[in-house]
Protein backbone atom coordinates (compact mmCIF):
# COMPACT_ATOMS: atom_id res chain seq x y z
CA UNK A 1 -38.34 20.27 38.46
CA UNK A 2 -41.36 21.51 39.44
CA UNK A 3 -41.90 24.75 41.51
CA UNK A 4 -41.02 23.35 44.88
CA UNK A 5 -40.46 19.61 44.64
CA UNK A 6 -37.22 19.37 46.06
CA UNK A 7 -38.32 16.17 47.64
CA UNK A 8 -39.17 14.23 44.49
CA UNK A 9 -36.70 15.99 42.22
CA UNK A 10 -33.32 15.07 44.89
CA UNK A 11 -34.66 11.55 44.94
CA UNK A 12 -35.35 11.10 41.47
CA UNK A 13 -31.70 12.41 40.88
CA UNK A 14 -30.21 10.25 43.10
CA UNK A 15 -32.10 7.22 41.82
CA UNK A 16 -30.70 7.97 37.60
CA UNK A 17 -26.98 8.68 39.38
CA UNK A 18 -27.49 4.96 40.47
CA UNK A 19 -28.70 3.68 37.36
CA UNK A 20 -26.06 5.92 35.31
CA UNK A 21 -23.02 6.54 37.26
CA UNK A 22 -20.84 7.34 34.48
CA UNK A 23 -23.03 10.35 33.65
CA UNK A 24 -22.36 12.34 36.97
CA UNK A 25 -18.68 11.03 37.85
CA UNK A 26 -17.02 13.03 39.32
CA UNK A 27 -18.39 14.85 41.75
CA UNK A 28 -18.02 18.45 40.50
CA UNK A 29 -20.37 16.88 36.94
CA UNK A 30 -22.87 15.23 39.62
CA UNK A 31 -23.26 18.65 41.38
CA UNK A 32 -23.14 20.57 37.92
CA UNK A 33 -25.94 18.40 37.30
CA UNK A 34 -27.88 18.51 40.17
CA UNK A 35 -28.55 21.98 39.66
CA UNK A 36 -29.36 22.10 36.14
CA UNK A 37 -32.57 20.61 37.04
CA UNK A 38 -33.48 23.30 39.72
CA UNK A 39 -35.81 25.91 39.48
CA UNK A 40 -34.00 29.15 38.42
CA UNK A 41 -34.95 31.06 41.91
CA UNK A 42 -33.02 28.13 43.45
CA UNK A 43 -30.41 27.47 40.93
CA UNK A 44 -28.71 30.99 40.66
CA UNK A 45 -28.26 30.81 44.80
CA UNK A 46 -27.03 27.31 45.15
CA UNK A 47 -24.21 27.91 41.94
CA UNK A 48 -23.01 31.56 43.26
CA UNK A 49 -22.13 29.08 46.81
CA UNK A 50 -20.18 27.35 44.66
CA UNK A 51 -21.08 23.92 46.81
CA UNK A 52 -18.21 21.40 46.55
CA UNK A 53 -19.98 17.78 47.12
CA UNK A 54 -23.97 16.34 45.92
CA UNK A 55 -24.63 17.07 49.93
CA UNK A 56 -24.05 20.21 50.21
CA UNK A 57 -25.64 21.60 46.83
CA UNK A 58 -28.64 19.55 48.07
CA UNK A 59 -28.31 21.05 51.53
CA UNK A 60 -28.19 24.54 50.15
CA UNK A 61 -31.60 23.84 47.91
CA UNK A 62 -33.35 22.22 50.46
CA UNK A 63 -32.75 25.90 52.82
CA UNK A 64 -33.40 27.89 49.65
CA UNK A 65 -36.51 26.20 49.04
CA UNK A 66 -38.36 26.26 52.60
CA UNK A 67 -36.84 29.80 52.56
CA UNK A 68 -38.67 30.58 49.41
CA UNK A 69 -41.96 28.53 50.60
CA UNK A 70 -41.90 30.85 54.20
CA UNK A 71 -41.81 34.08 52.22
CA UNK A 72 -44.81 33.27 50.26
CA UNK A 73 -46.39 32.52 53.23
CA UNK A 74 -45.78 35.37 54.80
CA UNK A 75 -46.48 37.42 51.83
CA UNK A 76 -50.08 36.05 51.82
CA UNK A 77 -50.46 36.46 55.31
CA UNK A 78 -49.78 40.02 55.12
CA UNK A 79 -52.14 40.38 51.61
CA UNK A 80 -54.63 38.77 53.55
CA UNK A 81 -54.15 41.15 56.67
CA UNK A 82 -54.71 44.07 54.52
CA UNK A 83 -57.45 42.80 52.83
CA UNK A 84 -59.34 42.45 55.99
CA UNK A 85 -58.00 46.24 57.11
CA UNK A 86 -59.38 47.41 53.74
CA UNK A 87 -62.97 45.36 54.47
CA UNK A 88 -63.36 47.13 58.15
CA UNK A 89 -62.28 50.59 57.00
CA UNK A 90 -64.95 50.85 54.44
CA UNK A 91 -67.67 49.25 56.36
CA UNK A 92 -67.35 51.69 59.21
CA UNK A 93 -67.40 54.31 56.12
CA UNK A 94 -70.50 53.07 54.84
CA UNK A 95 -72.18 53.37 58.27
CA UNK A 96 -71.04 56.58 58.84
CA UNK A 97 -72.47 57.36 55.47
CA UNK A 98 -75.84 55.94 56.18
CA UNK A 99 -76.50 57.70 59.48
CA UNK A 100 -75.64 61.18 58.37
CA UNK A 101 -78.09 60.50 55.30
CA UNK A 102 -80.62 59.16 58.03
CA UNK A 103 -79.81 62.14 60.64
CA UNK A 104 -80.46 64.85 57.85
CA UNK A 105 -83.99 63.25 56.96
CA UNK A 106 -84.85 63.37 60.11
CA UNK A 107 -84.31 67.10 61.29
């Protein structure tokens, strides 16, 4: 699976359990397969819940996952916030700068 594509991994999954049921009977192998294919920043979560059906391991990835989406949002937004902190404090620096350098040529 791809970084976030819970979407079109869960789907995919539960097309192939269709086509192969044998391959993820019972439940417990279905579930123990479901996560194999999640990323590792999901899978170690969703397997220390120990979820007992498909649903509720899919349940568990799905919060993981928009969990995991929200904090690199707000990571960004607060890289982004400093960034423009950083960008004010040194322009007001600079100006300082340049009007004691124009203040002493003039006296």
């Amino acid at each position: 699976m791809k970084w976030m594509d819970i979407d079109g991994y869960t789907n995919r999954f539960h097309k192939l359990a269709l086509l192969c049921p044998r391959m993820v009977e019972p439940e417990a192998v279905k579930v123990e397969q479901y996560l194999r294919g999640l990323t590792k920043s999901i899978r170690g979560d969703v397997t220390s819940s120990q979820p007992a059906t498909i649903n509720d391991a899919v349940r568990l990835a799905y919060q993981l996952a928009g969990q995991l989406i929200q904090d690199k949002a707000d990571e960004a937004t607060e890289v982004e916030k400093r960034k423009g902190e950083g960008d004010r404090g040194s322009r007001g620096d600079n100006r300082r700068e340049h009007n004691r350098r124009h203040n002493q040529r003039r006296g």
